[in-house]
PDB file of N, CA and C in Angstrom:
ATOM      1  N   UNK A   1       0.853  -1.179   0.000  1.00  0.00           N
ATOM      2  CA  UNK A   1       0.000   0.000   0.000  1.00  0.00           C
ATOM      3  C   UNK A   1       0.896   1.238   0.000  1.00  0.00           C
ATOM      4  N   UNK A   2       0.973   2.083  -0.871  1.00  0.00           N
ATOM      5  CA  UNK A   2       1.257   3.347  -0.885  1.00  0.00           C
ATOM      6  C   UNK A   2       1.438   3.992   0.481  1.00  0.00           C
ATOM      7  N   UNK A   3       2.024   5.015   1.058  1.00  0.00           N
ATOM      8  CA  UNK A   3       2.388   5.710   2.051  1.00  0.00           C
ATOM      9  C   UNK A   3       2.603   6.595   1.443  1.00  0.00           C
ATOM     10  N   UNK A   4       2.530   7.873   2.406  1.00  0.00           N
ATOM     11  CA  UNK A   4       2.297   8.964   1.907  1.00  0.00           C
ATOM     12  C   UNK A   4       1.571   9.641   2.901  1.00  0.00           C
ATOM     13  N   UNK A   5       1.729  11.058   3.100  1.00  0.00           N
ATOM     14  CA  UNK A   5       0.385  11.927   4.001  1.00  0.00           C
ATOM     15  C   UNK A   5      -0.470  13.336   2.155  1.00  0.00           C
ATOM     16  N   UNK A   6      -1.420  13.717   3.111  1.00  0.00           N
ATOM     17  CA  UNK A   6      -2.375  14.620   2.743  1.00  0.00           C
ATOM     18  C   UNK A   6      -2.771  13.799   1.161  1.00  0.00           C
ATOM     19  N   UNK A   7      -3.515  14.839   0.252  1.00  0.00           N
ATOM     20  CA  UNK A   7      -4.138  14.377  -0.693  1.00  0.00           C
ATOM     21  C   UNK A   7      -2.991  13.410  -1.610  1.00  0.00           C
ATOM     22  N   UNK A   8      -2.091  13.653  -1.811  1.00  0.00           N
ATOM     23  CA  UNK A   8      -0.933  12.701  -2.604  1.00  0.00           C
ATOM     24  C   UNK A   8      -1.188  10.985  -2.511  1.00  0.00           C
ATOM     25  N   UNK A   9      -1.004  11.280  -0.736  1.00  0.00           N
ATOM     26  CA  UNK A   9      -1.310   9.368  -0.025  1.00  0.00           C
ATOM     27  C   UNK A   9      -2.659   8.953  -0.428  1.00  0.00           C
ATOM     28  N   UNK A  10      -4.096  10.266  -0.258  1.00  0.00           N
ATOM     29  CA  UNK A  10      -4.767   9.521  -0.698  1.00  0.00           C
ATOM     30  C   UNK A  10      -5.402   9.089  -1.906  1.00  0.00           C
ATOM     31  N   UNK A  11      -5.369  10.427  -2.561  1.00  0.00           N
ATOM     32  CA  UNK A  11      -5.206   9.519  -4.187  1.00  0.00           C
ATOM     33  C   UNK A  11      -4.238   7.945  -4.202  1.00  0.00           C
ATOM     34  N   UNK A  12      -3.198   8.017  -4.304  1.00  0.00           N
ATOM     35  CA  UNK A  12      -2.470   6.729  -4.377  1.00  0.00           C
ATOM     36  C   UNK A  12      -3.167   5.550  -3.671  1.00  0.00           C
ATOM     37  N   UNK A  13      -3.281   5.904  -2.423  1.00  0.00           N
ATOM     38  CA  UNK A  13      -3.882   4.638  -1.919  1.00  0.00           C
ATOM     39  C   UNK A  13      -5.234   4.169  -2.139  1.00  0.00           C
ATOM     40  N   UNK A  14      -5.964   4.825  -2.852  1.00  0.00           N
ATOM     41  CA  UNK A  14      -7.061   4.426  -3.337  1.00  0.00           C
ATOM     42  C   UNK A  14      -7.006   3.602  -4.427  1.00  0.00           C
ATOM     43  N   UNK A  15      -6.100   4.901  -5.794  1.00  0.00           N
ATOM     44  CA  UNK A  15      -5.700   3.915  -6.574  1.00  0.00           C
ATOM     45  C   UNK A  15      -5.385   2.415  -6.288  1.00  0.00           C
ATOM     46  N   UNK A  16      -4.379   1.990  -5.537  1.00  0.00           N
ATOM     47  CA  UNK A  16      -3.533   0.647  -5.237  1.00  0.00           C
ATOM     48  C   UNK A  16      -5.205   0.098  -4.822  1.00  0.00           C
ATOM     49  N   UNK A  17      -6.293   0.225  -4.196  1.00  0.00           N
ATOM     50  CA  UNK A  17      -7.344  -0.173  -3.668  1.00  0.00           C
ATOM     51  C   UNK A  17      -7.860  -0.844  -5.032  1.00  0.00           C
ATOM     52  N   UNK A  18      -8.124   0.283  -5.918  1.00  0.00           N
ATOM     53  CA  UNK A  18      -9.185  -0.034  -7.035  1.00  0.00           C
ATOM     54  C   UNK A  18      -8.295  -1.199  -7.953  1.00  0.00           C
ATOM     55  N   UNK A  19      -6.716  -1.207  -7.798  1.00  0.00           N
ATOM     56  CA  UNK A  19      -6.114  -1.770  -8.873  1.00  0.00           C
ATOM     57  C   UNK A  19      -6.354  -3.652  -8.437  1.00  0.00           C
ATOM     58  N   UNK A  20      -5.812  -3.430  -7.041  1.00  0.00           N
ATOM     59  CA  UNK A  20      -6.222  -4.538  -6.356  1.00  0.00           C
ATOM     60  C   UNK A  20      -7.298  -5.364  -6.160  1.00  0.00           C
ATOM     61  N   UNK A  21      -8.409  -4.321  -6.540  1.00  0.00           N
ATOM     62  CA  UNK A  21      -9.774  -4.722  -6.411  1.00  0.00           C
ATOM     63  C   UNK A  21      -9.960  -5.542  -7.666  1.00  0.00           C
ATOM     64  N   UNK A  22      -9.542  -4.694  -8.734  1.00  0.00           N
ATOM     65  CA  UNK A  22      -9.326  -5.582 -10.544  1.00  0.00           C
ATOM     66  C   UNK A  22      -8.808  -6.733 -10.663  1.00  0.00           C
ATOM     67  N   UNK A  23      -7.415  -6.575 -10.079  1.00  0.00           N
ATOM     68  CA  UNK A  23      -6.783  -8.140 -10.092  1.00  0.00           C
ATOM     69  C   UNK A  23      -7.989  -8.808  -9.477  1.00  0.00           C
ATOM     70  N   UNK A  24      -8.211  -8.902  -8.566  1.00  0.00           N
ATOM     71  CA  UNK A  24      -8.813  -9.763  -7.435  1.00  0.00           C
ATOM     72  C   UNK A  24      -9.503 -10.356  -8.266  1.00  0.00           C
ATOM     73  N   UNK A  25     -10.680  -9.686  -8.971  1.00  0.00           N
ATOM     74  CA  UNK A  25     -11.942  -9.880  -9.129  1.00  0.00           C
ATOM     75  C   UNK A  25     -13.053  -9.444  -8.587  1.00  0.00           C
ATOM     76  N   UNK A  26     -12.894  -8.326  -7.616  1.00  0.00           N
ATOM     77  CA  UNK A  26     -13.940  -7.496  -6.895  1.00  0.00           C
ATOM     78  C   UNK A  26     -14.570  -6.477  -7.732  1.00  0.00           C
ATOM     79  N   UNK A  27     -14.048  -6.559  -8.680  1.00  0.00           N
ATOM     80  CA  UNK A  27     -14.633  -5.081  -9.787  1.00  0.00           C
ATOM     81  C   UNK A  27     -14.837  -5.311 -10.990  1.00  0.00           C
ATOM     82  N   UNK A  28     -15.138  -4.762 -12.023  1.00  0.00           N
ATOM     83  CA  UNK A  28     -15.150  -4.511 -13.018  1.00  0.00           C
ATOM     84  C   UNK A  28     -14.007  -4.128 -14.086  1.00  0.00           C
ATOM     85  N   UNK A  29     -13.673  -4.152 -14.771  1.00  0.00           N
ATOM     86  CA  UNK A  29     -13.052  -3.359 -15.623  1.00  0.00           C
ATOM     87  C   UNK A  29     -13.536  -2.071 -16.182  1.00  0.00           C
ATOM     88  N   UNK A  30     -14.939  -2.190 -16.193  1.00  0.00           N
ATOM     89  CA  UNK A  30     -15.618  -0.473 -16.082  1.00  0.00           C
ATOM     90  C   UNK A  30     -15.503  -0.027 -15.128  1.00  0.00           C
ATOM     91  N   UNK A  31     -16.044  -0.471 -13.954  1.00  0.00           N
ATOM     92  CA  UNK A  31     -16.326   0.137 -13.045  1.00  0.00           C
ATOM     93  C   UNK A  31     -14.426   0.749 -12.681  1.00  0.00           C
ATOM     94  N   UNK A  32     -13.381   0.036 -12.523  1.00  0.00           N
ATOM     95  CA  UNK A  32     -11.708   0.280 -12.375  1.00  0.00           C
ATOM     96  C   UNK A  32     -12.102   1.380 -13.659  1.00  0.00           C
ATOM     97  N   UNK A  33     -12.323   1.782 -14.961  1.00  0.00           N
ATOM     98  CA  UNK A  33     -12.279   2.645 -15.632  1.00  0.00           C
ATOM     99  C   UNK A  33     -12.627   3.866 -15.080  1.00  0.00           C
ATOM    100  N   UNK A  34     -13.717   3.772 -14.703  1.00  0.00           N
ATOM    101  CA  UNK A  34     -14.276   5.003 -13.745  1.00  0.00           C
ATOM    102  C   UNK A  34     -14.294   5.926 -12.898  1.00  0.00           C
ATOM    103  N   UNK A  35     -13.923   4.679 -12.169  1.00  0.00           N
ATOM    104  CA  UNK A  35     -13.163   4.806 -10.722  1.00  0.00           C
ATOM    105  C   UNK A  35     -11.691   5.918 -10.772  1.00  0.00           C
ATOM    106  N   UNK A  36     -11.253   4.710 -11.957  1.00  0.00           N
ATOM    107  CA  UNK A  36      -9.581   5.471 -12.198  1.00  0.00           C
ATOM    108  C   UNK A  36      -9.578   7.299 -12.964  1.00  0.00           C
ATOM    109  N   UNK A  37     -10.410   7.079 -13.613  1.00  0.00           N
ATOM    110  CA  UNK A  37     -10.778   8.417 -14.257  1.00  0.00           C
ATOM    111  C   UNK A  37     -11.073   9.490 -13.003  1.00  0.00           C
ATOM    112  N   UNK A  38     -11.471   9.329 -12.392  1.00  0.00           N
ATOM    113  CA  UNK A  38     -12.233  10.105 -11.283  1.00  0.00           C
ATOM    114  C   UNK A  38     -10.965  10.378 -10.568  1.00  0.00           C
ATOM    115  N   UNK A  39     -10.011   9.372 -10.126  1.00  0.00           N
ATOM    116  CA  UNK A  39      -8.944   9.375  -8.820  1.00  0.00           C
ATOM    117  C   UNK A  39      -7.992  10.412  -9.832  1.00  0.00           C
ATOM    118  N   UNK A  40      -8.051  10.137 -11.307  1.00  0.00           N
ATOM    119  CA  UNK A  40      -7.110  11.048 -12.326  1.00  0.00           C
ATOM    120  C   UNK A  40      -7.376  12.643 -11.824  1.00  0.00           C
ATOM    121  N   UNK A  41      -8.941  13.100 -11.612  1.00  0.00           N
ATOM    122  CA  UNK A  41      -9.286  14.117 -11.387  1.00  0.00           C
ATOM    123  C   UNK A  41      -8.995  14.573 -10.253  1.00  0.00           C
ATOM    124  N   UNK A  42      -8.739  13.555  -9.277  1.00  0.00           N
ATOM    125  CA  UNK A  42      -8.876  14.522  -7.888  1.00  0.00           C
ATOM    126  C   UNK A  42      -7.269  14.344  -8.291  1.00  0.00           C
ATOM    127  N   UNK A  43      -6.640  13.837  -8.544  1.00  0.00           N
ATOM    128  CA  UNK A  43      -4.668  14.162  -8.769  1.00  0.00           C
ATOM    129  C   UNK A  43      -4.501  14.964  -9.316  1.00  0.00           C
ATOM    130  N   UNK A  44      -4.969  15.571  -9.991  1.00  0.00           N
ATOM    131  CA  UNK A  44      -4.651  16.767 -10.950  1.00  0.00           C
ATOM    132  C   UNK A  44      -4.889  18.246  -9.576  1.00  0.00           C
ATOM    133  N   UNK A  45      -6.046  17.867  -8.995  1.00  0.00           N
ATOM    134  CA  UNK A  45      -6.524  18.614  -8.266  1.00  0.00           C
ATOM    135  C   UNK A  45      -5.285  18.922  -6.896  1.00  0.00           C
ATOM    136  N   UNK A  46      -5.070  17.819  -7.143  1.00  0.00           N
ATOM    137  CA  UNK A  46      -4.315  17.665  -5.575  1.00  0.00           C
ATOM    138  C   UNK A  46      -2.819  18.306  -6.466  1.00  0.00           C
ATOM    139  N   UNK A  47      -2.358  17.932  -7.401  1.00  0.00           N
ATOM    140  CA  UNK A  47      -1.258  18.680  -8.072  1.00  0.00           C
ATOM    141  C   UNK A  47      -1.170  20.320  -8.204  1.00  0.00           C
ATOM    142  N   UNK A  48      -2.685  20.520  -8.499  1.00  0.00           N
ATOM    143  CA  UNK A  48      -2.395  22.148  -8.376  1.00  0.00           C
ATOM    144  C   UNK A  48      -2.720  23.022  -7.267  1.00  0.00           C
ATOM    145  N   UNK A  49      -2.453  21.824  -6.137  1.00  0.00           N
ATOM    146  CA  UNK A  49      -2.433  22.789  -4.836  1.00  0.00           C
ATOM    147  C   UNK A  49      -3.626  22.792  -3.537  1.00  0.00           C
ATOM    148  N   UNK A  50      -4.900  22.308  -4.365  1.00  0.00           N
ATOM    149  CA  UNK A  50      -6.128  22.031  -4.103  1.00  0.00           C
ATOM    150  C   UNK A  50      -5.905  21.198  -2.901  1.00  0.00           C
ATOM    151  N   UNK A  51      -5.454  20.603  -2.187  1.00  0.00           N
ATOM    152  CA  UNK A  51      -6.088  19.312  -0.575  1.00  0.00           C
ATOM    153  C   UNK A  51      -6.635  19.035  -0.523  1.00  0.00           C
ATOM    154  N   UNK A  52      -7.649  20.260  -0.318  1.00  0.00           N
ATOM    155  CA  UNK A  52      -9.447  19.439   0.396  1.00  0.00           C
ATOM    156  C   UNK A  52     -10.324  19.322  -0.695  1.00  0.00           C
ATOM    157  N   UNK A  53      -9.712  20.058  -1.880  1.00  0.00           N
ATOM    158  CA  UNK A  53     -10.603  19.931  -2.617  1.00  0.00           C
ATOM    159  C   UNK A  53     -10.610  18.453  -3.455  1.00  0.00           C
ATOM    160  N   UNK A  54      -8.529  17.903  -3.707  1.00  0.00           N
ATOM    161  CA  UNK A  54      -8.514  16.751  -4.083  1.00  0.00           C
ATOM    162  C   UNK A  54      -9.694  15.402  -3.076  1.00  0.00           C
ATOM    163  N   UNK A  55      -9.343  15.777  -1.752  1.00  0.00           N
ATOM    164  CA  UNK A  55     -10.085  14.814  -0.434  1.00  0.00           C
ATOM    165  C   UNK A  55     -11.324  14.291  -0.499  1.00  0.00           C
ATOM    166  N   UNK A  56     -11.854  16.082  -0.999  1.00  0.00           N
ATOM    167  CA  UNK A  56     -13.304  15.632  -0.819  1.00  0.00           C
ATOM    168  C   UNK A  56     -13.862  14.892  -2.513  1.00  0.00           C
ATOM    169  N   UNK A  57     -13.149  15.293  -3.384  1.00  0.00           N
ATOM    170  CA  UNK A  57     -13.393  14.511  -4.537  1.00  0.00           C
ATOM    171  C   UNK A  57     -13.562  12.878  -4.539  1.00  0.00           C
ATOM    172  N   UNK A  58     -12.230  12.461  -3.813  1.00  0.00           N
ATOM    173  CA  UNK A  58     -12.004  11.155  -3.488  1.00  0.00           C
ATOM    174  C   UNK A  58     -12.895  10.495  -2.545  1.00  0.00           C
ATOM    175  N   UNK A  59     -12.905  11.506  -1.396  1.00  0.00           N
ATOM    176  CA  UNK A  59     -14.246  10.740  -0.837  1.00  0.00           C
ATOM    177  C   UNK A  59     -15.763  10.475  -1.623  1.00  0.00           C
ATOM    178  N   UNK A  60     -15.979  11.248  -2.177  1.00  0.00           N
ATOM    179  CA  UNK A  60     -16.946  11.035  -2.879  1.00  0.00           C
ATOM    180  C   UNK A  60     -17.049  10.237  -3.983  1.00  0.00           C
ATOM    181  N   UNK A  61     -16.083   9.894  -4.315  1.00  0.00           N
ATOM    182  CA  UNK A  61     -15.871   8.840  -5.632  1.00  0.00           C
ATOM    183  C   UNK A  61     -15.869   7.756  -4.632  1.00  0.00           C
ATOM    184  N   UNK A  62     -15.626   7.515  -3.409  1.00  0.00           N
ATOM    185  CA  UNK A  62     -15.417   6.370  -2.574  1.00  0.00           C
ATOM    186  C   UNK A  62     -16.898   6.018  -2.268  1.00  0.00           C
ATOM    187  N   UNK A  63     -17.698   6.920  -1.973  1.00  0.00           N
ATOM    188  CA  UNK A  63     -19.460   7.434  -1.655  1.00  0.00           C
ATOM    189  C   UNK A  63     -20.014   6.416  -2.765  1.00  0.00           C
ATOM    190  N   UNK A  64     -19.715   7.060  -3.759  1.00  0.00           N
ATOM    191  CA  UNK A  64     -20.568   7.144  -4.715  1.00  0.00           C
ATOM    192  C   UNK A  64     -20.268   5.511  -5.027  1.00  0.00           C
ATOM    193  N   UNK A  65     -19.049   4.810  -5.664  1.00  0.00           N
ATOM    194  CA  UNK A  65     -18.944   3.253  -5.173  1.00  0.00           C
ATOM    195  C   UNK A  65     -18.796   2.145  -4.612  1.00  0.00           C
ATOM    196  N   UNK A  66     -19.285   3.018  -3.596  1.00  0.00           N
ATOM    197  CA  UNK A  66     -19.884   2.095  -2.354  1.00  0.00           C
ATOM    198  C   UNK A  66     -18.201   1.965  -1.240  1.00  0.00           C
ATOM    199  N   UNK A  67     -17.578   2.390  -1.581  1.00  0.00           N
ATOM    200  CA  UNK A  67     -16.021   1.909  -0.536  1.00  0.00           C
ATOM    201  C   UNK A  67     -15.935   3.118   0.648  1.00  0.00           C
ATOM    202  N   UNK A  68     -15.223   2.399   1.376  1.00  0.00           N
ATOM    203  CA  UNK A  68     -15.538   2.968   3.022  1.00  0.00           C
ATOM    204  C   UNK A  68     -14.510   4.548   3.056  1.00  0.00           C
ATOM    205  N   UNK A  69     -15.077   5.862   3.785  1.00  0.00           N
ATOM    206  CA  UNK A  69     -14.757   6.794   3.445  1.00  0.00           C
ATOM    207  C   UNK A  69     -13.502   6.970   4.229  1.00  0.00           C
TER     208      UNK A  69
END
């Protein structure tokens, strides 16, 4: 699992979540499309400085497919 603090760790560690989830077999390959698209957005976010704004993106992409906030 990724390490890391503020929005950086948690983008990443979500990612490693959703990628893990694919291998496994817990997901989709759409749904990992989606997912990943979305975590793309809050990184960009979190790249230009944004925190809470990357955070709360991610939480809500976490909301929205069902994974624990």
């Amino acid at each position: 699992m990724p390490t890391g603090s503020g929005c950086s760790g948690e983008v990443e560690r979500f990612q490693a979540v959703m990628d893990n989830d694919l291998a496994t077999g817990h997901t989709t390959k759409g749904v990992h499309t989606r997912v990943s698209a979305e975590i793309s957005t809050a990184r960009s976010t979190c790249a230009a400085g944004n925190e809470g704004g990357a955070i709360s993106q991610i939480r809500a992409t976490k909301a929205r497919f069902g994974y624990p906030g």
